[in-house]
PDB file of N, CA and C in Angstrom:
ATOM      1  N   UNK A   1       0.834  -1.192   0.000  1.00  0.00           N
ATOM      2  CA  UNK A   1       0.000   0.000   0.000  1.00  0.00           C
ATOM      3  C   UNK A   1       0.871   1.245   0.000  1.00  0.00           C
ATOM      4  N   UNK A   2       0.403   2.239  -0.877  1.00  0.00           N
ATOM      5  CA  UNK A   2       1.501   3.203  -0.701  1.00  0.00           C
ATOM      6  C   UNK A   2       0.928   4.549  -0.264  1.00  0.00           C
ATOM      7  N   UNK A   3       1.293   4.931   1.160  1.00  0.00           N
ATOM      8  CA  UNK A   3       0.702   6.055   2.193  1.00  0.00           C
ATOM      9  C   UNK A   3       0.449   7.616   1.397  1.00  0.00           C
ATOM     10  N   UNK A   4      -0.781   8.026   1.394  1.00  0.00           N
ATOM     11  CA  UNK A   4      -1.480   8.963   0.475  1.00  0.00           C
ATOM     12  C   UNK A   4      -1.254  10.027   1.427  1.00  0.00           C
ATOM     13  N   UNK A   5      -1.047  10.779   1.219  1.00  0.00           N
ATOM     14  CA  UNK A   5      -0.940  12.422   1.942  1.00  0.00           C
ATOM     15  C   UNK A   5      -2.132  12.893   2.394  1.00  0.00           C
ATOM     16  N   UNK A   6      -2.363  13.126   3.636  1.00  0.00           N
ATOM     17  CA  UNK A   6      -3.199  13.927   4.022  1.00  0.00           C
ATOM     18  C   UNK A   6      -3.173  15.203   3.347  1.00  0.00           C
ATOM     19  N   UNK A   7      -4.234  15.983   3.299  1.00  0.00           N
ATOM     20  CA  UNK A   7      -4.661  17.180   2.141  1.00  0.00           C
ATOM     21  C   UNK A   7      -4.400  18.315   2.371  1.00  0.00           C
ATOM     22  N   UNK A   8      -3.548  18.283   4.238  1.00  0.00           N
ATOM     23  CA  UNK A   8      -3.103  19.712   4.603  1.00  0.00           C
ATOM     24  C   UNK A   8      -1.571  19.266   4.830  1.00  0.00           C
ATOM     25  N   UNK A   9      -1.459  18.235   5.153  1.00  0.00           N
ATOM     26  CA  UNK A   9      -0.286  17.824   5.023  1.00  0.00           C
ATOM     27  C   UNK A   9       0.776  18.251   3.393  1.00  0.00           C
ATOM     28  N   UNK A  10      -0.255  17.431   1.976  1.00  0.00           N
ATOM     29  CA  UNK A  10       0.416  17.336   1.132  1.00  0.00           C
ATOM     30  C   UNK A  10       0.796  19.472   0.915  1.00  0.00           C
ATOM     31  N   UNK A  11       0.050  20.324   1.188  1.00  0.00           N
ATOM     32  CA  UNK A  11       0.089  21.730   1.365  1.00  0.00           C
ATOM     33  C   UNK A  11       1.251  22.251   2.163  1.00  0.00           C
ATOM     34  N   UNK A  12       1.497  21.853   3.365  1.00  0.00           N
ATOM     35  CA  UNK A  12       2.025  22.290   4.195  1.00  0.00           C
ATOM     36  C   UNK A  12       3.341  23.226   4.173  1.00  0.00           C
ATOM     37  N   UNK A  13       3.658  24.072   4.080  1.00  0.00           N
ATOM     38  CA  UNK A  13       4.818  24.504   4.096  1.00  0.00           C
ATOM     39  C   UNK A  13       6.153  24.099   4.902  1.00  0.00           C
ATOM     40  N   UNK A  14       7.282  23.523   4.559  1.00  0.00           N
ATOM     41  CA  UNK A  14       7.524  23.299   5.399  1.00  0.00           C
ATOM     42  C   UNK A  14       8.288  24.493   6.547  1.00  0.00           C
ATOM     43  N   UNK A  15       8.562  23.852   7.751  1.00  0.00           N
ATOM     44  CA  UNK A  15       9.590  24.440   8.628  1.00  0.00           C
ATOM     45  C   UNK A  15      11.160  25.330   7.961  1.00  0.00           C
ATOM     46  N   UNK A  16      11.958  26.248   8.163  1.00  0.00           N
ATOM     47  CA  UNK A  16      12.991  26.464   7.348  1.00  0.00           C
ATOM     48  C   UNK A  16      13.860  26.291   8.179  1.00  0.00           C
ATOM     49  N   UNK A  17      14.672  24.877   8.157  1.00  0.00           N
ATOM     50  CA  UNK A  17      15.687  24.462   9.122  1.00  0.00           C
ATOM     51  C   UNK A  17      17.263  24.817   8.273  1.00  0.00           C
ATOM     52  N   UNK A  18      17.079  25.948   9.010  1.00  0.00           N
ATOM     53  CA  UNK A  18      18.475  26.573   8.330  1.00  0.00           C
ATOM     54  C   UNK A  18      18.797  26.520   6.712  1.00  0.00           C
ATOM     55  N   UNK A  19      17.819  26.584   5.741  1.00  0.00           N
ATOM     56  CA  UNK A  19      17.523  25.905   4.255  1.00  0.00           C
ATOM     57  C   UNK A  19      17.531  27.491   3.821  1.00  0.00           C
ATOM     58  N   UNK A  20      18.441  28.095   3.993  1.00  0.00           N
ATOM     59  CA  UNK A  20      18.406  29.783   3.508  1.00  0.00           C
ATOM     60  C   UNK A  20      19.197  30.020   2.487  1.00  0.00           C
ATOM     61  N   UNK A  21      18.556  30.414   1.388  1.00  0.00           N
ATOM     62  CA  UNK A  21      18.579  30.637   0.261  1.00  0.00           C
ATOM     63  C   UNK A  21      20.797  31.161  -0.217  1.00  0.00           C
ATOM     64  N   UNK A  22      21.251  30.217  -0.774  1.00  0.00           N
ATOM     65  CA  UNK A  22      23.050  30.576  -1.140  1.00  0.00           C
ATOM     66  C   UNK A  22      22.553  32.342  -1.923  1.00  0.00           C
ATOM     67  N   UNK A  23      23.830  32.438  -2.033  1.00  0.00           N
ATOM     68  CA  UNK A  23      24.000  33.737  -3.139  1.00  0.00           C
ATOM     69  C   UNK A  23      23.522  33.309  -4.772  1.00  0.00           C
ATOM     70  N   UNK A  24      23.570  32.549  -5.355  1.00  0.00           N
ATOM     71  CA  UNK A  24      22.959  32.323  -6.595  1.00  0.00           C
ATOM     72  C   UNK A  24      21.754  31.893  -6.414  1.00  0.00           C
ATOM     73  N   UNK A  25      21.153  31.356  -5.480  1.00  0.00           N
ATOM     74  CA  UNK A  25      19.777  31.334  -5.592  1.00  0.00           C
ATOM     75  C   UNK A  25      19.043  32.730  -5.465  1.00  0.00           C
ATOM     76  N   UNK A  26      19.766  33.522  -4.272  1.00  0.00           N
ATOM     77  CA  UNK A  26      19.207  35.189  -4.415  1.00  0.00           C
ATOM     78  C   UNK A  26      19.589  35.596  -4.956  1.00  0.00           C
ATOM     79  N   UNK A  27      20.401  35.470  -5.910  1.00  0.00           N
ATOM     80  CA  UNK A  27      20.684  36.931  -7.121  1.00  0.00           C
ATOM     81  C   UNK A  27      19.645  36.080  -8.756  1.00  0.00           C
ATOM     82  N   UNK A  28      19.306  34.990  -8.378  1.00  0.00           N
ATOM     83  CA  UNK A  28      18.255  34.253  -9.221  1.00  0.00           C
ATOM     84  C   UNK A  28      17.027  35.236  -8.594  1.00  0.00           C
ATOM     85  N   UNK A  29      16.830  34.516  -7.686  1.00  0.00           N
ATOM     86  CA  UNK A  29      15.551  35.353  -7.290  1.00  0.00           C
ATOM     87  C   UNK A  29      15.292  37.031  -7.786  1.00  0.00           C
ATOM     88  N   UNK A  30      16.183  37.624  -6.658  1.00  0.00           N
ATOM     89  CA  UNK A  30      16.089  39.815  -7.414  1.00  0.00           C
ATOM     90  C   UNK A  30      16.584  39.423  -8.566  1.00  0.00           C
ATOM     91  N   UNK A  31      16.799  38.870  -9.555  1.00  0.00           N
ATOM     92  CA  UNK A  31      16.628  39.239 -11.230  1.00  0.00           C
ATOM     93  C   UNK A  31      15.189  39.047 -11.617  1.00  0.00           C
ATOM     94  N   UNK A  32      14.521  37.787 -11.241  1.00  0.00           N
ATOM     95  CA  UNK A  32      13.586  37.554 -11.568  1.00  0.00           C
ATOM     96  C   UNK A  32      12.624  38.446 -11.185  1.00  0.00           C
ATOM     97  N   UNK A  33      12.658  39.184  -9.597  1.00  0.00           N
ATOM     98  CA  UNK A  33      11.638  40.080  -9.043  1.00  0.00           C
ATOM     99  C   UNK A  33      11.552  41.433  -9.536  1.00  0.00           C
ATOM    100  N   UNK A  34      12.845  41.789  -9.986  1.00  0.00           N
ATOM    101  CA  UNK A  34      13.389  43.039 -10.820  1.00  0.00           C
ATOM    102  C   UNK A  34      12.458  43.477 -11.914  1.00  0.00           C
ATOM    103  N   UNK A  35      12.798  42.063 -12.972  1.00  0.00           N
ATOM    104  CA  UNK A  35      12.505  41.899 -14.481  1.00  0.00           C
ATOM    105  C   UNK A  35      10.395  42.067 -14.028  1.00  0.00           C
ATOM    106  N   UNK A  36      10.161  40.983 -13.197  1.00  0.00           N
ATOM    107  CA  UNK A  36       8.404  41.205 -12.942  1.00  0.00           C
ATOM    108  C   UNK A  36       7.825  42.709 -12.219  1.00  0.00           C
ATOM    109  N   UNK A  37       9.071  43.089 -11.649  1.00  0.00           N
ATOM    110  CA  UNK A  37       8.541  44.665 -10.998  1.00  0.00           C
ATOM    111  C   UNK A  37       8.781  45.746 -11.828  1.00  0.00           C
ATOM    112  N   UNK A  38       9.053  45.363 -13.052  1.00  0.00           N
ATOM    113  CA  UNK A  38       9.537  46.617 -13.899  1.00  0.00           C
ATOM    114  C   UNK A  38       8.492  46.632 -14.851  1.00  0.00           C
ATOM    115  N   UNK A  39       7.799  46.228 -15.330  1.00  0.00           N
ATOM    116  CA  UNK A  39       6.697  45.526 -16.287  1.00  0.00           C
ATOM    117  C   UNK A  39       5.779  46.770 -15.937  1.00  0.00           C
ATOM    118  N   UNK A  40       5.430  46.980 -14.424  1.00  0.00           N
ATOM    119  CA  UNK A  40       4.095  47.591 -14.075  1.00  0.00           C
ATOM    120  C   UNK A  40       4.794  49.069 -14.040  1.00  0.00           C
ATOM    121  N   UNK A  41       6.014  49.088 -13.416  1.00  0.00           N
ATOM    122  CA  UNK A  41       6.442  50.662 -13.739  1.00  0.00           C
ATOM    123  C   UNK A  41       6.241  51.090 -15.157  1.00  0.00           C
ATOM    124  N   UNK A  42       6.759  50.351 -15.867  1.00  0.00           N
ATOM    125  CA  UNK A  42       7.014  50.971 -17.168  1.00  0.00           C
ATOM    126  C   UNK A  42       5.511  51.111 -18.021  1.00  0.00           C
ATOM    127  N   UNK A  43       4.261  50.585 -17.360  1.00  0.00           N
ATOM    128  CA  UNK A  43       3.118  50.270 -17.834  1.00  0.00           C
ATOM    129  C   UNK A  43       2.117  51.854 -17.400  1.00  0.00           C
ATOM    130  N   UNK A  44       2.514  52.192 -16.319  1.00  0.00           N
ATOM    131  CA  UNK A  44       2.032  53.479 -15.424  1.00  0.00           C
ATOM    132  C   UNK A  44       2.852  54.845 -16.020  1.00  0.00           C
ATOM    133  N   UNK A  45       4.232  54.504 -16.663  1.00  0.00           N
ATOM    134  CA  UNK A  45       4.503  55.880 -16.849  1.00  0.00           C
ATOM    135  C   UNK A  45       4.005  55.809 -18.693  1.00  0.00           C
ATOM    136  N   UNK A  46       3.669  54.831 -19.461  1.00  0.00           N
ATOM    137  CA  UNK A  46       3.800  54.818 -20.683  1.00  0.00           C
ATOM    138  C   UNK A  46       1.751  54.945 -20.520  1.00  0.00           C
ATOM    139  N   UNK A  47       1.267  54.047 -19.941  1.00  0.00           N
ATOM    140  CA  UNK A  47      -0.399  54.508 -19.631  1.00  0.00           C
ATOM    141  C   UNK A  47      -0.901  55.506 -19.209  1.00  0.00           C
ATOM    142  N   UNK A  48      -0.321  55.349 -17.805  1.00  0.00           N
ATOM    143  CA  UNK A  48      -1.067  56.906 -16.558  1.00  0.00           C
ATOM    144  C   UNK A  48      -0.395  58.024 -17.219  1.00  0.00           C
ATOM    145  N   UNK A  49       0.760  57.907 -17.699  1.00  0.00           N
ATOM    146  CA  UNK A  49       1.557  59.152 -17.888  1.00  0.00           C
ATOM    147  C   UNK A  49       2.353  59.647 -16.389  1.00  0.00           C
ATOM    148  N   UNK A  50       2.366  58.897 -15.702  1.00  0.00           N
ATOM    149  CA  UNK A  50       3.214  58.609 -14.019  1.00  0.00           C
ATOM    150  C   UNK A  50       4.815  59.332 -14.346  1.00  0.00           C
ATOM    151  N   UNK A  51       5.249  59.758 -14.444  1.00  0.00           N
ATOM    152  CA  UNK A  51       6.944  60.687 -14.778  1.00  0.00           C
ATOM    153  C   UNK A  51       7.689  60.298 -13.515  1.00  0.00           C
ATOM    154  N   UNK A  52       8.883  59.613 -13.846  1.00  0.00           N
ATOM    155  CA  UNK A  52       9.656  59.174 -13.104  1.00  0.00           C
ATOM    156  C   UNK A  52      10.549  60.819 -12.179  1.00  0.00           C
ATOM    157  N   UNK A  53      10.312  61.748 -12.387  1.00  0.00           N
ATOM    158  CA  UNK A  53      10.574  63.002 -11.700  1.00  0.00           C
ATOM    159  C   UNK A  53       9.323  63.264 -10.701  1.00  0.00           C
ATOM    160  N   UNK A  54       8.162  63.243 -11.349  1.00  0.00           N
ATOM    161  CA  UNK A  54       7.286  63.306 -10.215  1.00  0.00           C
ATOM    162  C   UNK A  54       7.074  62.452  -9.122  1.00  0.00           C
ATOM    163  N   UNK A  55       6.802  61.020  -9.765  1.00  0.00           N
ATOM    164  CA  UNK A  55       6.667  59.939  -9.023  1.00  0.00           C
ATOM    165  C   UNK A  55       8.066  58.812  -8.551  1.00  0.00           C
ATOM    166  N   UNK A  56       9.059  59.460  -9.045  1.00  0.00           N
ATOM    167  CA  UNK A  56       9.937  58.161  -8.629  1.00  0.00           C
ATOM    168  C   UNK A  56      10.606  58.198  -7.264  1.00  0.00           C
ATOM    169  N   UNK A  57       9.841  58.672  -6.487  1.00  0.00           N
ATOM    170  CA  UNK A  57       9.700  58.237  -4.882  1.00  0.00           C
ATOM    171  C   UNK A  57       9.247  57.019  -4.539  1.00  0.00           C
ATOM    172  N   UNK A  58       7.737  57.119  -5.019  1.00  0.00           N
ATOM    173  CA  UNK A  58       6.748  56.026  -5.086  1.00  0.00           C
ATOM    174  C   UNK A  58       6.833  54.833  -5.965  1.00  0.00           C
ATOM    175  N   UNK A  59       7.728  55.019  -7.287  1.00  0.00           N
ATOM    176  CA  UNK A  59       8.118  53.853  -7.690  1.00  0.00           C
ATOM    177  C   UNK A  59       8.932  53.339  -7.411  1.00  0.00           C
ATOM    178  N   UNK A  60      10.512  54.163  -6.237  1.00  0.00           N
ATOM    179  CA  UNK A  60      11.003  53.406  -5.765  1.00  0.00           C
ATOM    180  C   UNK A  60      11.046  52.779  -4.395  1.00  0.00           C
ATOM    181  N   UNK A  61      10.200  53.062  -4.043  1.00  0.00           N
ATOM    182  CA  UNK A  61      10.055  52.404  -2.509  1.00  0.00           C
ATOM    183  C   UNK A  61       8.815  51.201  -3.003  1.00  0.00           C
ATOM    184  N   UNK A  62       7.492  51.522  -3.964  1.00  0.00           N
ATOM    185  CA  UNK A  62       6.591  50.384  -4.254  1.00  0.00           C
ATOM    186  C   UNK A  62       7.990  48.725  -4.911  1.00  0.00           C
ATOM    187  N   UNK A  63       8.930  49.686  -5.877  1.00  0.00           N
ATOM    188  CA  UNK A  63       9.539  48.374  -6.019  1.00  0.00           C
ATOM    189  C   UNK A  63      10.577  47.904  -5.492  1.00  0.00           C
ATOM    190  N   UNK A  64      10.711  48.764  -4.353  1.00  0.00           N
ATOM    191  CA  UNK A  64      11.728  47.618  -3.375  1.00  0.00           C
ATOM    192  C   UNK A  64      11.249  47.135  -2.435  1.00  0.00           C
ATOM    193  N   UNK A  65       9.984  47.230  -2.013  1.00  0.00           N
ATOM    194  CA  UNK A  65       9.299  46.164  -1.580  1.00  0.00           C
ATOM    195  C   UNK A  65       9.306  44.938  -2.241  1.00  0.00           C
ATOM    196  N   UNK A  66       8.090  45.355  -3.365  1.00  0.00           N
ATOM    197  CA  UNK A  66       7.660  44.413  -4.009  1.00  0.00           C
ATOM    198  C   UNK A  66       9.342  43.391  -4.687  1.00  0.00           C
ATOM    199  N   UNK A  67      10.227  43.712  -4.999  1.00  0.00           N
ATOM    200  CA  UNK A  67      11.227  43.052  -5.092  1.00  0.00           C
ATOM    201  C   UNK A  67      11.362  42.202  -4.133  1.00  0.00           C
ATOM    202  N   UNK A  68      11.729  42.548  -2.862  1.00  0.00           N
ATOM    203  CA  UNK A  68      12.176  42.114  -1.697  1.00  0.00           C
ATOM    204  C   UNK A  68      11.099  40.727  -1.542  1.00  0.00           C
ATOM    205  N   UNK A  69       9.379  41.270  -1.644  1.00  0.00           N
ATOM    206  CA  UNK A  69       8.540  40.375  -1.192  1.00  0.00           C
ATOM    207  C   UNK A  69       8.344  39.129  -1.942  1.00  0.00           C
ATOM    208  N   UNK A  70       8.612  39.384  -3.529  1.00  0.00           N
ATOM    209  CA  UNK A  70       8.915  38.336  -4.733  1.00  0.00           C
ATOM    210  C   UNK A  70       9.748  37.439  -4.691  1.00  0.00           C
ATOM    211  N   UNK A  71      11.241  38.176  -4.165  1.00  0.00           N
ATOM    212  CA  UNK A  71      12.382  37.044  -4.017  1.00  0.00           C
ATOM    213  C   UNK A  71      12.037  36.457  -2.769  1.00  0.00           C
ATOM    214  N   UNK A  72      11.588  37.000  -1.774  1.00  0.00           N
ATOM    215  CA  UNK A  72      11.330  35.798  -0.633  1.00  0.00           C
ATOM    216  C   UNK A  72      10.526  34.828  -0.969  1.00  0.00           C
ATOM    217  N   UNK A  73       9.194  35.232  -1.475  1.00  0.00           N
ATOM    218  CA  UNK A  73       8.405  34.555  -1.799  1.00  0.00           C
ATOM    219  C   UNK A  73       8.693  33.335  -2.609  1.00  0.00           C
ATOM    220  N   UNK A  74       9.488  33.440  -3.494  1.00  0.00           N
ATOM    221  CA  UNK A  74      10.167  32.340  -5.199  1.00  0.00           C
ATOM    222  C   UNK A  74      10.675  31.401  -3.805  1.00  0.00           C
ATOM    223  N   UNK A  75      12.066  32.000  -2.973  1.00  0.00           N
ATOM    224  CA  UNK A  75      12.334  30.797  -2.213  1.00  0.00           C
ATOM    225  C   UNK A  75      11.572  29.928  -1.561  1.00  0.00           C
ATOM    226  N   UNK A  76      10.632  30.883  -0.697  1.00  0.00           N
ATOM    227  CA  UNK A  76       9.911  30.142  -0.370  1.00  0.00           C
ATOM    228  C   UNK A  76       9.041  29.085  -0.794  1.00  0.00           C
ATOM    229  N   UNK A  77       8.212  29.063  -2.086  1.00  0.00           N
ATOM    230  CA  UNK A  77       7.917  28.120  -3.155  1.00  0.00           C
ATOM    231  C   UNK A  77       8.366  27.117  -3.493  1.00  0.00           C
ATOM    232  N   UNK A  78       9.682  27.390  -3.828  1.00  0.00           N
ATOM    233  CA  UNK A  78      11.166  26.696  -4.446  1.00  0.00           C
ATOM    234  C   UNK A  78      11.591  25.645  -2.929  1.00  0.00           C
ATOM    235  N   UNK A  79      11.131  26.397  -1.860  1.00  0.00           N
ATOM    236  CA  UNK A  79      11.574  25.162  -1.113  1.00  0.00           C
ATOM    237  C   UNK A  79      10.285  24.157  -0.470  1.00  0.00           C
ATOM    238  N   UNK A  80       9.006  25.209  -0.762  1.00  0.00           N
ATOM    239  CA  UNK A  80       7.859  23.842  -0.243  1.00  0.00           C
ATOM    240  C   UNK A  80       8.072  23.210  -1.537  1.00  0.00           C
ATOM    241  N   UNK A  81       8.279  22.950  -2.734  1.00  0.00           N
ATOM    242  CA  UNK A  81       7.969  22.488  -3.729  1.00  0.00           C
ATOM    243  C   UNK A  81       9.317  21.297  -3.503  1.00  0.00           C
ATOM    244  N   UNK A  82      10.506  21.642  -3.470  1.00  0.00           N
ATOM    245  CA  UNK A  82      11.587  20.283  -3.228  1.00  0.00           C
ATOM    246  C   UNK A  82      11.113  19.639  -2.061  1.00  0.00           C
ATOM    247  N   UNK A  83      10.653  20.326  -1.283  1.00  0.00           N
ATOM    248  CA  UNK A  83      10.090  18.913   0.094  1.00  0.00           C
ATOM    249  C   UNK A  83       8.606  18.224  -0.134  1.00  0.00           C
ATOM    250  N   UNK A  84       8.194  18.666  -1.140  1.00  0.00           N
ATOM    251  CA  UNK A  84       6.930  18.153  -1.826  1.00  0.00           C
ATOM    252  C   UNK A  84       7.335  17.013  -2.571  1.00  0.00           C
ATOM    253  N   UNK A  85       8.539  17.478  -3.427  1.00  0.00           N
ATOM    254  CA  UNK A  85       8.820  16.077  -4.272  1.00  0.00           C
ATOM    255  C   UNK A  85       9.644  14.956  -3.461  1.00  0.00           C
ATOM    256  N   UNK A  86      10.628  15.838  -2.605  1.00  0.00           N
ATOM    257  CA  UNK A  86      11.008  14.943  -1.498  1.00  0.00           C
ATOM    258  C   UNK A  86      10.530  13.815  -0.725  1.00  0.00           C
ATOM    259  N   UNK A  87       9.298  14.229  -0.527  1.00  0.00           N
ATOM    260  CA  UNK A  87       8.055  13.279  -0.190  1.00  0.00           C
ATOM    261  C   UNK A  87       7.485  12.154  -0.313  1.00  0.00           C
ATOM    262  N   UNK A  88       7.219  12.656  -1.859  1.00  0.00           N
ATOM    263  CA  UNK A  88       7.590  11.768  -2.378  1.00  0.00           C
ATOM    264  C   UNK A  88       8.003  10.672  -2.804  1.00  0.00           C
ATOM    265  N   UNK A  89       9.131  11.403  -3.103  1.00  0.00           N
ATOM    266  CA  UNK A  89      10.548  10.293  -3.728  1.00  0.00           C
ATOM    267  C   UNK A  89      10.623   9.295  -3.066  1.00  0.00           C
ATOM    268  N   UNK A  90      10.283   9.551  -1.307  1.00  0.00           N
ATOM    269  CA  UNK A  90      11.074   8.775  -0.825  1.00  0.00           C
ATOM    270  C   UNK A  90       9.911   7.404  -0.366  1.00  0.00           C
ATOM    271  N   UNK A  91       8.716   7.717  -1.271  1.00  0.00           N
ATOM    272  CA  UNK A  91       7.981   5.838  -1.429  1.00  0.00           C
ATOM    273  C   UNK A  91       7.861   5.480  -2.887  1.00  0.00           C
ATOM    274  N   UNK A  92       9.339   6.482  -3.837  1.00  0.00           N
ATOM    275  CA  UNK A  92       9.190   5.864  -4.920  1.00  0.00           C
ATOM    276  C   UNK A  92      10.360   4.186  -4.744  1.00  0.00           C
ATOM    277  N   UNK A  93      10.164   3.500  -5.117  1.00  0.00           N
ATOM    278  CA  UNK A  93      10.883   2.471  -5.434  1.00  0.00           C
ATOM    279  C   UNK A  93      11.896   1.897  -6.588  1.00  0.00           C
ATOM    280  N   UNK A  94      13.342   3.098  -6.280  1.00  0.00           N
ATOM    281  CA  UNK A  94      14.211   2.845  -7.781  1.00  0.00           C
ATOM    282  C   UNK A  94      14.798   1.436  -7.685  1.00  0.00           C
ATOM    283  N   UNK A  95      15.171   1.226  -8.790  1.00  0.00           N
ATOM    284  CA  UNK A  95      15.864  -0.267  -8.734  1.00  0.00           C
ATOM    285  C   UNK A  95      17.449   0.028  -8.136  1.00  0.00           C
ATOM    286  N   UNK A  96      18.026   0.869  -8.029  1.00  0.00           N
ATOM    287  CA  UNK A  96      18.928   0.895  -6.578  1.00  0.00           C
ATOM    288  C   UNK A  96      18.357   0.610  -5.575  1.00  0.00           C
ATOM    289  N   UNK A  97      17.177   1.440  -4.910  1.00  0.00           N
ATOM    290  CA  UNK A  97      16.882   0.847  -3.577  1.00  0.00           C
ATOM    291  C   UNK A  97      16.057  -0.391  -3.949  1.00  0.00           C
ATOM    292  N   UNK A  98      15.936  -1.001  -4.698  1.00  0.00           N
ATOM    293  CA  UNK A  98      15.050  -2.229  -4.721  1.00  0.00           C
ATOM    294  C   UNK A  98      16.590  -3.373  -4.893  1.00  0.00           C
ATOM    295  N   UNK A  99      17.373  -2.963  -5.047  1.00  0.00           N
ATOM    296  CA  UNK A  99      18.718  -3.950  -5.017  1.00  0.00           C
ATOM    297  C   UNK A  99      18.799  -4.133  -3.659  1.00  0.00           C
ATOM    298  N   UNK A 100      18.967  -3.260  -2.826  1.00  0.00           N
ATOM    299  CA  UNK A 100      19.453  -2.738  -1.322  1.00  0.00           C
ATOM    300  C   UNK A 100      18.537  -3.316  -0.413  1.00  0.00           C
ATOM    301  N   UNK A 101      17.300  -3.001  -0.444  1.00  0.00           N
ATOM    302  CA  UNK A 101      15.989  -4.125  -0.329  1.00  0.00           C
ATOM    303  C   UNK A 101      16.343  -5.362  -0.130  1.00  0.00           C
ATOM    304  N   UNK A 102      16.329  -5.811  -1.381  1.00  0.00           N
ATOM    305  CA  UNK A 102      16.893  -6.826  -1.320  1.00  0.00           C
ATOM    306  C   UNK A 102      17.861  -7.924  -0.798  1.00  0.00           C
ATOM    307  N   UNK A 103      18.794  -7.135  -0.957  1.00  0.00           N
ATOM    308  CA  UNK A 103      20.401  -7.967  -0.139  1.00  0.00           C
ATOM    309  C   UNK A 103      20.072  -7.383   1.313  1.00  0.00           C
ATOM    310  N   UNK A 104      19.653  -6.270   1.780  1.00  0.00           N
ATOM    311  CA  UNK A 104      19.405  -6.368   3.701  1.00  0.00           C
ATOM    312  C   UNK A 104      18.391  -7.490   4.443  1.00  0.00           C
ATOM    313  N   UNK A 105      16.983  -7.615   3.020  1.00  0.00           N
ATOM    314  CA  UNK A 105      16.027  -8.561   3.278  1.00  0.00           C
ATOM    315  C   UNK A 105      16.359  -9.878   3.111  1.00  0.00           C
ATOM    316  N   UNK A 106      17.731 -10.568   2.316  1.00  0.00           N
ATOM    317  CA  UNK A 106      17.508 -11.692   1.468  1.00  0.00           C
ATOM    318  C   UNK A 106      16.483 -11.931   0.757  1.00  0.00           C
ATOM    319  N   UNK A 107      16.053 -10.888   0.137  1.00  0.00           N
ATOM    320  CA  UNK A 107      14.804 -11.618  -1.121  1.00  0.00           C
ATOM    321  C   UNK A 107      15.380 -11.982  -2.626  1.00  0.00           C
ATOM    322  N   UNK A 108      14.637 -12.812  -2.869  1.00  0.00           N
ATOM    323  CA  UNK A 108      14.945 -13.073  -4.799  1.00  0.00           C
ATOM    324  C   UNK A 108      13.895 -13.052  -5.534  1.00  0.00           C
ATOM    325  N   UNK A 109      12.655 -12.302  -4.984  1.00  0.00           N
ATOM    326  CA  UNK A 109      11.649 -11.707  -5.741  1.00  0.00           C
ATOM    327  C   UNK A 109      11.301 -10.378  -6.235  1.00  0.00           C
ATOM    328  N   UNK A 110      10.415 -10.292  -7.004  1.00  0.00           N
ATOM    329  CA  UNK A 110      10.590  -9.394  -8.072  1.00  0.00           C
ATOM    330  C   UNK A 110       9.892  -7.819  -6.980  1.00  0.00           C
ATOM    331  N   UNK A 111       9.830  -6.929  -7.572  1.00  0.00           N
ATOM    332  CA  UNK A 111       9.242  -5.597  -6.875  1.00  0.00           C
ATOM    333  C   UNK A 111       8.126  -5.595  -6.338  1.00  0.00           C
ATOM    334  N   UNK A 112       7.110  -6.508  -6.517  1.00  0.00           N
ATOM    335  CA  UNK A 112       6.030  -6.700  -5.024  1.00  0.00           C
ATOM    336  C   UNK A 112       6.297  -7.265  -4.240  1.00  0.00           C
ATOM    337  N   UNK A 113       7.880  -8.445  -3.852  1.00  0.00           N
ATOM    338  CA  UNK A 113       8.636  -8.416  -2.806  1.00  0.00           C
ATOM    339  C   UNK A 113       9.074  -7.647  -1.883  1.00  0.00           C
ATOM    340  N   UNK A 114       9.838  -6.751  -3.116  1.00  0.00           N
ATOM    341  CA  UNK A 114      10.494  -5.513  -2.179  1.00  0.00           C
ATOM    342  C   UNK A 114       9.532  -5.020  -1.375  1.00  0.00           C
ATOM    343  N   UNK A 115       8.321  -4.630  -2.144  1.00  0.00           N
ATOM    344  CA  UNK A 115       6.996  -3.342  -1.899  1.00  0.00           C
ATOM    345  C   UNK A 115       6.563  -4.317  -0.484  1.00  0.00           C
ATOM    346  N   UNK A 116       6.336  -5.650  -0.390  1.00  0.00           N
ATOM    347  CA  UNK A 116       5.344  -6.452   0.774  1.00  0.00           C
ATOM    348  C   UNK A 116       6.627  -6.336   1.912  1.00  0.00           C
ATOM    349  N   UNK A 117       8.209  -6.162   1.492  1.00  0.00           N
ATOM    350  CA  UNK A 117       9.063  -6.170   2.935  1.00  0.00           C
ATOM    351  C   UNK A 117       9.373  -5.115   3.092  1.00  0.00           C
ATOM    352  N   UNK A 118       8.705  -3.752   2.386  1.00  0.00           N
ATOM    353  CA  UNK A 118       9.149  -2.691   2.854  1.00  0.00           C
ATOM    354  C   UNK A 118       7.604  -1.964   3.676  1.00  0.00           C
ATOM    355  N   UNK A 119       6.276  -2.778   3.264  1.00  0.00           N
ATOM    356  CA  UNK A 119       5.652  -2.489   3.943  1.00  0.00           C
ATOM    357  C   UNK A 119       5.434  -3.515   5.423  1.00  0.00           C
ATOM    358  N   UNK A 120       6.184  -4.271   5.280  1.00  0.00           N
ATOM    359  CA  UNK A 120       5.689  -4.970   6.895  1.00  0.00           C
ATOM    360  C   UNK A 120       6.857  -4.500   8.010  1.00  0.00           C
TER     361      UNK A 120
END
């Protein structure tokens, strides 16, 4: 039988046990938050007619937030999403661990072996 995720469980965010984002993952991130926060500036001064002399107080404090809140956010995603597959993975059954299975169990049957001695 292979254990189904509870529905707040499979959601859950996890905990951040020291899992803080290297320097190339944040300079991944502020490019990406940069490139999506520039879209709406450039949309307000070319639409509203917004002038970066009048308003670029307000466009620069709206986008260093919104930068700041984007790149946290991506990590944050980026890391419920690897402990999601993590999850996973770990009741998939590769034929490495079905070798390993094997020789700790002594079995010489095929993968509903492994699957019946890894569930008892």
């Amino acid at each position: 039988k292979e254990r189904k995720m509870a529905r707040d469980e499979e959601f859950e965010l996890p905990t951040n046990q020291g899992k803080t984002p290297n320097s190339t993952q944040n300079l991944v991130y502020f490019v990406n938050a940069i490139i999506v926060t520039s879209l709406p500036i450039f949309l307000y001064r070319a639409v509203v007619g917004m002038t970066l002399p009048d308003h670029g107080l307000v466009f620069l404090g709206v986008s260093l937030a919104s930068v700041a809140a984007l790149a946290l956010s991506y990590h944050a995603i980026t890391f419920w999403a690897f402990g999601l597959l993590d999850r996973q993975r770990r009741n998939t059954i590769t034929p490495k661990r079905a070798e390993s299975v094997k020789k700790s169990k002594k079995l010489q049957g095929s993968i509903s072996d492994v699957q019946k001695a890894l569930e008892a």
